[in-house]
Protein backbone atom coordinates (compact mmCIF):
# COMPACT_ATOMS: atom_id res chain seq x y z
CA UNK A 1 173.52 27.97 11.10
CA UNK A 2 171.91 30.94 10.74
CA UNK A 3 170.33 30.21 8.08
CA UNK A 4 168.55 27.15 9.66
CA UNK A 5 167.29 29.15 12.34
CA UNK A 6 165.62 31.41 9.89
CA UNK A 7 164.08 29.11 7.47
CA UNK A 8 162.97 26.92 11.06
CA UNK A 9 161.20 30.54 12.13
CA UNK A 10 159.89 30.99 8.94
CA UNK A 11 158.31 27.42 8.46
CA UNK A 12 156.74 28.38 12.45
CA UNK A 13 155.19 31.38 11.18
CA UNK A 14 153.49 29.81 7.89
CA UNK A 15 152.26 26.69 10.09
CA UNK A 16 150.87 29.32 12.47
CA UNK A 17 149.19 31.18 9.63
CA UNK A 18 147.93 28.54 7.67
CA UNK A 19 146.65 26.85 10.71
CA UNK A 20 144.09 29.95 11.60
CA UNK A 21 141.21 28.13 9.92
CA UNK A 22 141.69 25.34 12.49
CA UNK A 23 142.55 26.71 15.29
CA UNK A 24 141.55 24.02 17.55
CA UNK A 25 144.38 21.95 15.87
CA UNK A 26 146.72 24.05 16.52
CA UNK A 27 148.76 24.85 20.10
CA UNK A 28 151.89 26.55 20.86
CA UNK A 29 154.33 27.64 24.06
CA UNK A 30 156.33 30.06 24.82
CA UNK A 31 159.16 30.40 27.30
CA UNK A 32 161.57 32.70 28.38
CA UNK A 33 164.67 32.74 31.43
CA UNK A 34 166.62 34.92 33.06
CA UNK A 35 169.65 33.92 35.08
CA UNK A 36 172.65 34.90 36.95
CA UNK A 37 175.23 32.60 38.58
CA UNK A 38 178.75 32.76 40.34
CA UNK A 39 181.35 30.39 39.52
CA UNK A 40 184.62 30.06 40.94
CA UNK A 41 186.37 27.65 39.02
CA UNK A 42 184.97 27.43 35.62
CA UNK A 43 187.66 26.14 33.68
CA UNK A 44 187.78 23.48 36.43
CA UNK A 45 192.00 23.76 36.77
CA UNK A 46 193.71 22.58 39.73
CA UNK A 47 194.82 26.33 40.41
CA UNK A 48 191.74 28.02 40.80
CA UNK A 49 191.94 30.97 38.15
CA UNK A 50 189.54 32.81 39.45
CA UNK A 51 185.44 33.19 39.25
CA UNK A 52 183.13 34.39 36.96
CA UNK A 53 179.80 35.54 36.98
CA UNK A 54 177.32 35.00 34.30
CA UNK A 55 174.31 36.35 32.85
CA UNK A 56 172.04 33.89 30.32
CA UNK A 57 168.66 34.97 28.81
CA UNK A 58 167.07 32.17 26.98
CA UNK A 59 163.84 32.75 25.05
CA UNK A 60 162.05 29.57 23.35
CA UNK A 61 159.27 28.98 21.47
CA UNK A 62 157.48 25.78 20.14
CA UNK A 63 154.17 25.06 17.90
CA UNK A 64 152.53 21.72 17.41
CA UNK A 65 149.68 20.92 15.36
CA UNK A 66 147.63 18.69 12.84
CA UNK A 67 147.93 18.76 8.75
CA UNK A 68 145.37 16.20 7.57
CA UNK A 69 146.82 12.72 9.53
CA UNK A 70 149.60 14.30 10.31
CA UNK A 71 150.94 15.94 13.30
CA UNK A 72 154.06 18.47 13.02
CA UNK A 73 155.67 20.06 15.77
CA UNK A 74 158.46 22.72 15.24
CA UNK A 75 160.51 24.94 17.89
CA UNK A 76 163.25 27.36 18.41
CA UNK A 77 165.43 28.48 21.56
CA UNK A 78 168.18 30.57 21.89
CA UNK A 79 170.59 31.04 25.08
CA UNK A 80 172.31 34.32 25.34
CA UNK A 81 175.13 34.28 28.22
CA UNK A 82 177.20 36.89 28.80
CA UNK A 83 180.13 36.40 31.08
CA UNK A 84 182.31 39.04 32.92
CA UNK A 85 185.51 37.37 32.28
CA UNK A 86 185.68 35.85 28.52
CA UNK A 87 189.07 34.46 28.81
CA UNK A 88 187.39 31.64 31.35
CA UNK A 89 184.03 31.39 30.04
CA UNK A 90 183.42 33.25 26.78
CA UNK A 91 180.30 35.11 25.85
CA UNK A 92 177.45 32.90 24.09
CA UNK A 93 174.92 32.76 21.78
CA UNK A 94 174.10 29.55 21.29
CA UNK A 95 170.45 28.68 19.00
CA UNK A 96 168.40 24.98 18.53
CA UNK A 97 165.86 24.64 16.18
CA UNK A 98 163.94 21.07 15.30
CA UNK A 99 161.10 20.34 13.38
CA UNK A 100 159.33 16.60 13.58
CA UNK A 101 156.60 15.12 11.21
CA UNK A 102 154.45 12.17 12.43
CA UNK A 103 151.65 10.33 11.04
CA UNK A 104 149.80 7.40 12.41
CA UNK A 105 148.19 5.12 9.27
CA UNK A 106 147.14 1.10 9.36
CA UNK A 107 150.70 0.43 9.39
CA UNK A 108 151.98 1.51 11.71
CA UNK A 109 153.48 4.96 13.32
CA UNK A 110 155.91 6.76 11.42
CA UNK A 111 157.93 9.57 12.60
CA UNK A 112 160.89 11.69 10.63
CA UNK A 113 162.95 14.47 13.00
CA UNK A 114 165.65 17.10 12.33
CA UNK A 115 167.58 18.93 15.29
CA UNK A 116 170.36 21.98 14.84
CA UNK A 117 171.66 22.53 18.60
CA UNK A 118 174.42 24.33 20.11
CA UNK A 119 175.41 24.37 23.08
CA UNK A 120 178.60 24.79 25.75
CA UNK A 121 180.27 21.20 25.88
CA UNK A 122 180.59 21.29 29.47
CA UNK A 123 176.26 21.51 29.43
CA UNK A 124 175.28 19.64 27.09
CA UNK A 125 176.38 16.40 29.13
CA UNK A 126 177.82 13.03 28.02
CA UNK A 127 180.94 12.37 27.76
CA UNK A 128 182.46 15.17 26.16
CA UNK A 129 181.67 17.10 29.31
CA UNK A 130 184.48 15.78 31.60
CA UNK A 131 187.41 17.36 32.00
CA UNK A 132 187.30 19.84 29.20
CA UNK A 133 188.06 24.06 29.19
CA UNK A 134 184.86 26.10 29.36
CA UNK A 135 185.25 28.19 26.73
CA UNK A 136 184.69 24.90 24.00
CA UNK A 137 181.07 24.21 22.16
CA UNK A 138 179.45 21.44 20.36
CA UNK A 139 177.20 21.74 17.68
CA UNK A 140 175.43 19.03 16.61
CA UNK A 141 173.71 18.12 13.39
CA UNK A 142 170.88 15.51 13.62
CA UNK A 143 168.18 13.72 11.50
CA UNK A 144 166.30 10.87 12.66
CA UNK A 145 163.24 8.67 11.47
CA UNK A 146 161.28 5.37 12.78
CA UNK A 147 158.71 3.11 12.16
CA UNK A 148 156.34 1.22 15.28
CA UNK A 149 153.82 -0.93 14.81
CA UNK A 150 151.61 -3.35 16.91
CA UNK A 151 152.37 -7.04 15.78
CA UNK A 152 149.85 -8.27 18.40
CA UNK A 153 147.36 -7.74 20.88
CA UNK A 154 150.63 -8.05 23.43
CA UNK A 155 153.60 -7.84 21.45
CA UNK A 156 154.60 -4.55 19.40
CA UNK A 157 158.06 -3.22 17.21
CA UNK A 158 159.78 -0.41 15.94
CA UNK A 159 162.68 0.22 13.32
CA UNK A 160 165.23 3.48 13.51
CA UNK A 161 167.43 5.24 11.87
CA UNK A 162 169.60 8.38 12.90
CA UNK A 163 172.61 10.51 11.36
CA UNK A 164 174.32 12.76 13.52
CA UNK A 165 177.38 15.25 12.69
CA UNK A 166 179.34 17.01 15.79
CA UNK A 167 181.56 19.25 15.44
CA UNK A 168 183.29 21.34 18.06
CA UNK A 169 185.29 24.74 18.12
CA UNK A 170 188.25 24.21 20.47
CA UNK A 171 189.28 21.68 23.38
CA UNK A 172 190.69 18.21 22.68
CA UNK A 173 187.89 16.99 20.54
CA UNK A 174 187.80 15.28 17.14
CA UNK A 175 184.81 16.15 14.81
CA UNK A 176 182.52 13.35 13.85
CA UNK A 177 179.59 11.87 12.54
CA UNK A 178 177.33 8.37 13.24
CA UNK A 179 175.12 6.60 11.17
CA UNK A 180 173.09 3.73 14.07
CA UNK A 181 169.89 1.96 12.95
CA UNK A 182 168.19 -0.70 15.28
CA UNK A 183 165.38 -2.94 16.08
CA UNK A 184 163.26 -2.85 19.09
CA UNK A 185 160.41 -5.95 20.12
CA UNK A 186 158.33 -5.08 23.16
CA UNK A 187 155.95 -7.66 24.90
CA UNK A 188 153.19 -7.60 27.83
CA UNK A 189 153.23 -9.79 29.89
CA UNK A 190 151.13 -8.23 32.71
CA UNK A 191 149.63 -5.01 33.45
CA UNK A 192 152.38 -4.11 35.39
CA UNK A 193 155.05 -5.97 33.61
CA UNK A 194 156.84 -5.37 29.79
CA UNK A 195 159.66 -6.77 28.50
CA UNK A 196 161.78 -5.55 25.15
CA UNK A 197 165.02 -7.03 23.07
CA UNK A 198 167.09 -4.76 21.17
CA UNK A 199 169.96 -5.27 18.80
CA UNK A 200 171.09 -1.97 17.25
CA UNK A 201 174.36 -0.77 15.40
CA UNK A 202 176.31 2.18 15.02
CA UNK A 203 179.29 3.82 12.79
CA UNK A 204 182.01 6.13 14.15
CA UNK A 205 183.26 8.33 11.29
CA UNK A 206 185.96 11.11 11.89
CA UNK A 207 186.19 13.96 10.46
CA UNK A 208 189.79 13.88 9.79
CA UNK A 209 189.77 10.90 7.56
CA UNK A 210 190.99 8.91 10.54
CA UNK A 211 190.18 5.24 10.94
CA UNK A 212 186.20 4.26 11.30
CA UNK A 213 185.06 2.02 13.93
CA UNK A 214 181.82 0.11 14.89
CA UNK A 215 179.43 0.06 17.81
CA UNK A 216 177.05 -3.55 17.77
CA UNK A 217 174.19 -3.62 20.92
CA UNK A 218 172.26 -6.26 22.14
CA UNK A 219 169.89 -5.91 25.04
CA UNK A 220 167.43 -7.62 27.15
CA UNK A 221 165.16 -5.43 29.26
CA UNK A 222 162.50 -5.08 31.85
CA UNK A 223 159.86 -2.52 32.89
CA UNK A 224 157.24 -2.89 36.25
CA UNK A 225 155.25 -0.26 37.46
CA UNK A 226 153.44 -0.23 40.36
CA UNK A 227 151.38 2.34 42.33
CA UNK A 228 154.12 4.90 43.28
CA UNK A 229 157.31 2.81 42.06
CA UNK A 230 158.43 2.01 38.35
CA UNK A 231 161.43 0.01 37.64
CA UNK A 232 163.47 -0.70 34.93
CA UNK A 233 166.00 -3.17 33.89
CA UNK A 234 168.28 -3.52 31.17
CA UNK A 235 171.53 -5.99 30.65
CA UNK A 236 173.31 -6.93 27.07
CA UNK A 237 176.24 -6.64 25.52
CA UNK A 238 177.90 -4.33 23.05
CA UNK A 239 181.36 -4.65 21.35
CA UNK A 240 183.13 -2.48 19.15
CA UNK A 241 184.71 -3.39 15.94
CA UNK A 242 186.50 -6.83 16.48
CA UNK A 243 187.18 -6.21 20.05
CA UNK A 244 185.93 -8.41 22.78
CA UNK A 245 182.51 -8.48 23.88
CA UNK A 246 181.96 -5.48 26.82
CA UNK A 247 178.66 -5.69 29.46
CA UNK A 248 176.44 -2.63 29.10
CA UNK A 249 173.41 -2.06 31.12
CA UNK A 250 171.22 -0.17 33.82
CA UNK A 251 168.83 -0.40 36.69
CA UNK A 252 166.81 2.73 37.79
CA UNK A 253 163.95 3.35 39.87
CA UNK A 254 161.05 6.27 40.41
CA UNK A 255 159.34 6.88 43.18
CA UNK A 256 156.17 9.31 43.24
CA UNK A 257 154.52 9.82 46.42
CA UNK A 258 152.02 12.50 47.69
CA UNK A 259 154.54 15.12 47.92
CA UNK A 260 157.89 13.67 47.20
CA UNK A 261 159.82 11.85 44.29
CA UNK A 262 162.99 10.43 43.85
CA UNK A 263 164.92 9.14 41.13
CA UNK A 264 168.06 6.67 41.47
CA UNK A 265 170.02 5.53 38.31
CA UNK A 266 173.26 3.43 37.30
CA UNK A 267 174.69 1.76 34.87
CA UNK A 268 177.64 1.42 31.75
CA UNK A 269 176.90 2.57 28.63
CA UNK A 270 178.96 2.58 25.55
CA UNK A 271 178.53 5.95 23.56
CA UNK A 272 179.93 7.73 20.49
CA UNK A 273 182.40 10.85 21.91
CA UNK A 274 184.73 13.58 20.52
CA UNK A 275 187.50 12.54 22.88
CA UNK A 276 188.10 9.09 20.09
CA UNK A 277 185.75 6.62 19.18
CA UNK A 278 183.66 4.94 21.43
CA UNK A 279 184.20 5.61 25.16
CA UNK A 280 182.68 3.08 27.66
CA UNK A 281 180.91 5.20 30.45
CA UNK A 282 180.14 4.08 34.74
CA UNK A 283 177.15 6.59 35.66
CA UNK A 284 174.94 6.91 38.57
CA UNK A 285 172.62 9.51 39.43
CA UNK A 286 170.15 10.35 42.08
CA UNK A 287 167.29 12.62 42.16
CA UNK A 288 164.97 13.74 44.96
CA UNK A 289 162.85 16.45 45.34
CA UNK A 290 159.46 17.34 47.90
CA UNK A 291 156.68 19.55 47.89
CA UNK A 292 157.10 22.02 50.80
CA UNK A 293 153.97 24.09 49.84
CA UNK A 294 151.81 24.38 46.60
CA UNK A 295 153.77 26.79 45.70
CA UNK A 296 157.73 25.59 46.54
CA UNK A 297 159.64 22.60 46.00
CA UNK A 298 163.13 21.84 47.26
CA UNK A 299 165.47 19.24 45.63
CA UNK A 300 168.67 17.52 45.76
CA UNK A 301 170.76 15.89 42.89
CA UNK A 302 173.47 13.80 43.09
CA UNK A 303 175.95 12.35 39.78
CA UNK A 304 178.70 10.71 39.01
CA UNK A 305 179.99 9.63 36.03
CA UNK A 306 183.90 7.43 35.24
CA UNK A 307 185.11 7.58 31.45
CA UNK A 308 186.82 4.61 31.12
CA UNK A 309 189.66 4.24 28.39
CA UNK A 310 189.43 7.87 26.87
CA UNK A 311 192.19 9.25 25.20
CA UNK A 312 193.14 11.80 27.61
CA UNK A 313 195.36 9.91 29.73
CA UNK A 314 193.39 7.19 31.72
CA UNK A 315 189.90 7.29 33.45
CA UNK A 316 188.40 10.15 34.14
CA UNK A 317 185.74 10.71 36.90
CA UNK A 318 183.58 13.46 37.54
CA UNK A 319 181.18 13.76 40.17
CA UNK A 320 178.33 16.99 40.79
CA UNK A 321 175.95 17.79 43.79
CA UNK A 322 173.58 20.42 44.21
CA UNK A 323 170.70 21.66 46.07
CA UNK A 324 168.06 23.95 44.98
CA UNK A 325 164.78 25.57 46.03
CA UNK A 326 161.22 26.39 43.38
CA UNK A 327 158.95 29.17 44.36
CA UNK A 328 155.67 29.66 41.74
CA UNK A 329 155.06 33.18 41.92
CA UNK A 330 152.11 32.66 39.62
CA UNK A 331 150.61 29.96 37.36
CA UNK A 332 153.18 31.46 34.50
CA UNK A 333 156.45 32.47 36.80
CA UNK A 334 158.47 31.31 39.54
CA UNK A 335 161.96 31.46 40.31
CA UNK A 336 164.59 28.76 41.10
CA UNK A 337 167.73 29.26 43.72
CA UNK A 338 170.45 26.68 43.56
CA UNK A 339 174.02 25.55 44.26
CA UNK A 340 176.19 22.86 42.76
CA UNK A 341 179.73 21.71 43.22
CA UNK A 342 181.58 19.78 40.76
CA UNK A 343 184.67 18.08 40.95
CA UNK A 344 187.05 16.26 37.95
CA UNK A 345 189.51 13.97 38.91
CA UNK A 346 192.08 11.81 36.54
CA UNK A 347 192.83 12.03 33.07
CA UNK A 348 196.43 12.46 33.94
CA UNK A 349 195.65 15.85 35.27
CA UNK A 350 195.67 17.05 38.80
CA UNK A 351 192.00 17.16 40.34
CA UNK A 352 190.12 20.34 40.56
CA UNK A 353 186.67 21.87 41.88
CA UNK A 354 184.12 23.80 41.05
CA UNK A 355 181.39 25.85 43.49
CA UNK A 356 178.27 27.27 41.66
CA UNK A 357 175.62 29.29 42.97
CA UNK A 358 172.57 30.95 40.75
CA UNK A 359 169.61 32.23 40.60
CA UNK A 360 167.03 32.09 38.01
CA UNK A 361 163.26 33.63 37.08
CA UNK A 362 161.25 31.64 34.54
CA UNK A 363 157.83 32.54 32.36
CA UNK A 364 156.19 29.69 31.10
CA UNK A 365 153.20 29.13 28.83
CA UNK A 366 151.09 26.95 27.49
CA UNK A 367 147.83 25.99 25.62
CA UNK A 368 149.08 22.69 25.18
């Protein structure tokens, strides 16, 4: 790992170097966090086991630029927690680094990615993140690449491939990798109106030399957008190994007024997972946030999410609301207040909660 980061720093600091001479060509950001936040339950156990308060400093950096017809972009980020009880939640230091090549020719767009990422399991979503201890990470190992091109004045396509390798250090996980591919066709059909059909495929192979299984998608889908509202559509089917045939699908909707936005999500979804296989997902989420002044926002956010036939013991369902408040300082800083309460229910555990509350101060910038 560490050696990734470093030859990903050292590849940033050529790029930079040899990009001098064109320096027009060439942008980069930088960004840096401080936080600290209380937690009372963060183990999320029926007996509360007491709190925990956490520090995290998290630095990033990322460059983009132009060699010839192609465009590279490469980053790094690091998040440093510290936490005052490590039993619960255990000290971090947890790095990402990508790097992505692109190049647009006669044939089409074709794009080639590579991603090292580590993070807490709990925060990095999905779901591996329900109903697991704190103290367990994931670390994922990912290379990606894709081909679009226009096939019309109306209709356009696009190939992909991806391998990914996870691997975790403790909890009830199983480490695994996935080869998918798939095929995408878009069409217009109005200014306001596109619609796509995708068939894709993906392999489930366990580390432990335990028995593969296979993921095959089909979907039909639908975009409009409008003045202030976009929606989106999608319904098909996917079905794993020789098993019967399960729905999979979504419907989600943005809204962007003057001043205020809101986001509203839900839908199944069939997804690789450390907890076995293939777990079949219910998720719906809902965002809102509106301008108080030009210089603060307030927000709330609203999930929940039901893992359906995991190996843990039955469904599990999660749910996680919070509230928080944005204040810009100046163009580069501004600081973020929040609190968020989570609650895990199922699995053939008793249910618990969780109350967090943080705050944050952020530099960000950009010549982008």
């Amino acid at each position: 790992m560490r050696r990734i980061a470093n030859v990903t720093l050292l590849l940033a600091v050529l790029l930079l170097c040899a990009g001098q001479g064109w320096a027009e060509s060439w942008q980069q950001a930088v960004s840096s966090r401080v936080t600290t936040e209380y937690e009372t339950n963060p183990a999320m156990l029926a007996a509360h086991s007491g709190g925990v308060w956490l520090a995290v400093f998290e630095p990033g950096y990322r460059l983009t630029g132009r060699v010839g017809e192609s465009e590279i972009s490469t980053g790094l980020a690091l998040q440093v927690a510290r936490s005052s009880n490590k039993t619960l939640n255990p000290d971090r230091d947890s790095p990402s680094v990508f790097l992505n090549w692109m190049r647009q020719t006669g044939a089409g767009e074709f794009r080639i990615g590579t991603r090292y990422a580590e993070l807490a399991t709990r925060d990095a979503g999905g779901v591996d993140a329900t109903g697991v201890p704190a103290s367990s990470t994931r670390t994922s190992r990912a290379a990606s690449g894709s081909w679009a091109m226009e096939l019309s004045e109306r209709a356009s396509s696009s190939i992909d491939a991806a391998y990914e390798r996870v691997s975790y250090n403790r909890g009830p996980y199983t480490d695994y990798s996935t080869r998918s591919g798939g095929v995408r066709i878009n069409y217009v059909l109005s200014e306001q109106t596109t619609s796509f059909f995708r068939v894709s495929g993906n392999k489930y192979l366990p580390a432990d030399g335990g028995p593969s299984s296979s993921l095959r998608n089909a979907t039909l889908g639908m975009n409009w957008k409008f003045e202030y509202i976009d929606w989106s559509l999608e319904v098909g089917e996917a079905r794993v190994g020789g098993g019967d045939a399960e729905r999979e699908g979504s419907v989600e909707m943005h809204y962007a007024g003057q001043r205020a936005q809101m986001t509203l999500n839900a839908g199944r979804r069939v997804a690789p997972s450390g907890l076995g296989g293939f777990i079949k997902t219910d998720q719906a989420t809902a965002g809102w946030h509106y301008a108080l002044s030009e210089y603060s926002n307030a927000g709330i956010d609203l999930e929940r999410q039901r893992n359906l036939s995991t190996t843990m013991g039955g469904d599990i369902v999660s749910t996680s609301s919070g509230v928080w408040l944005d204040h810009s300082l100046t163009p580069f800083w501004r600081t973020r207040t929040y609190y968020r309460h989570r609650t895990n229910r199922g699995g053939g555990v008793a249910g618990a909660s969780s109350n967090l509350l943080g705050f944050s101060i952020a530099y960000d910038y950009s010549d982008f």
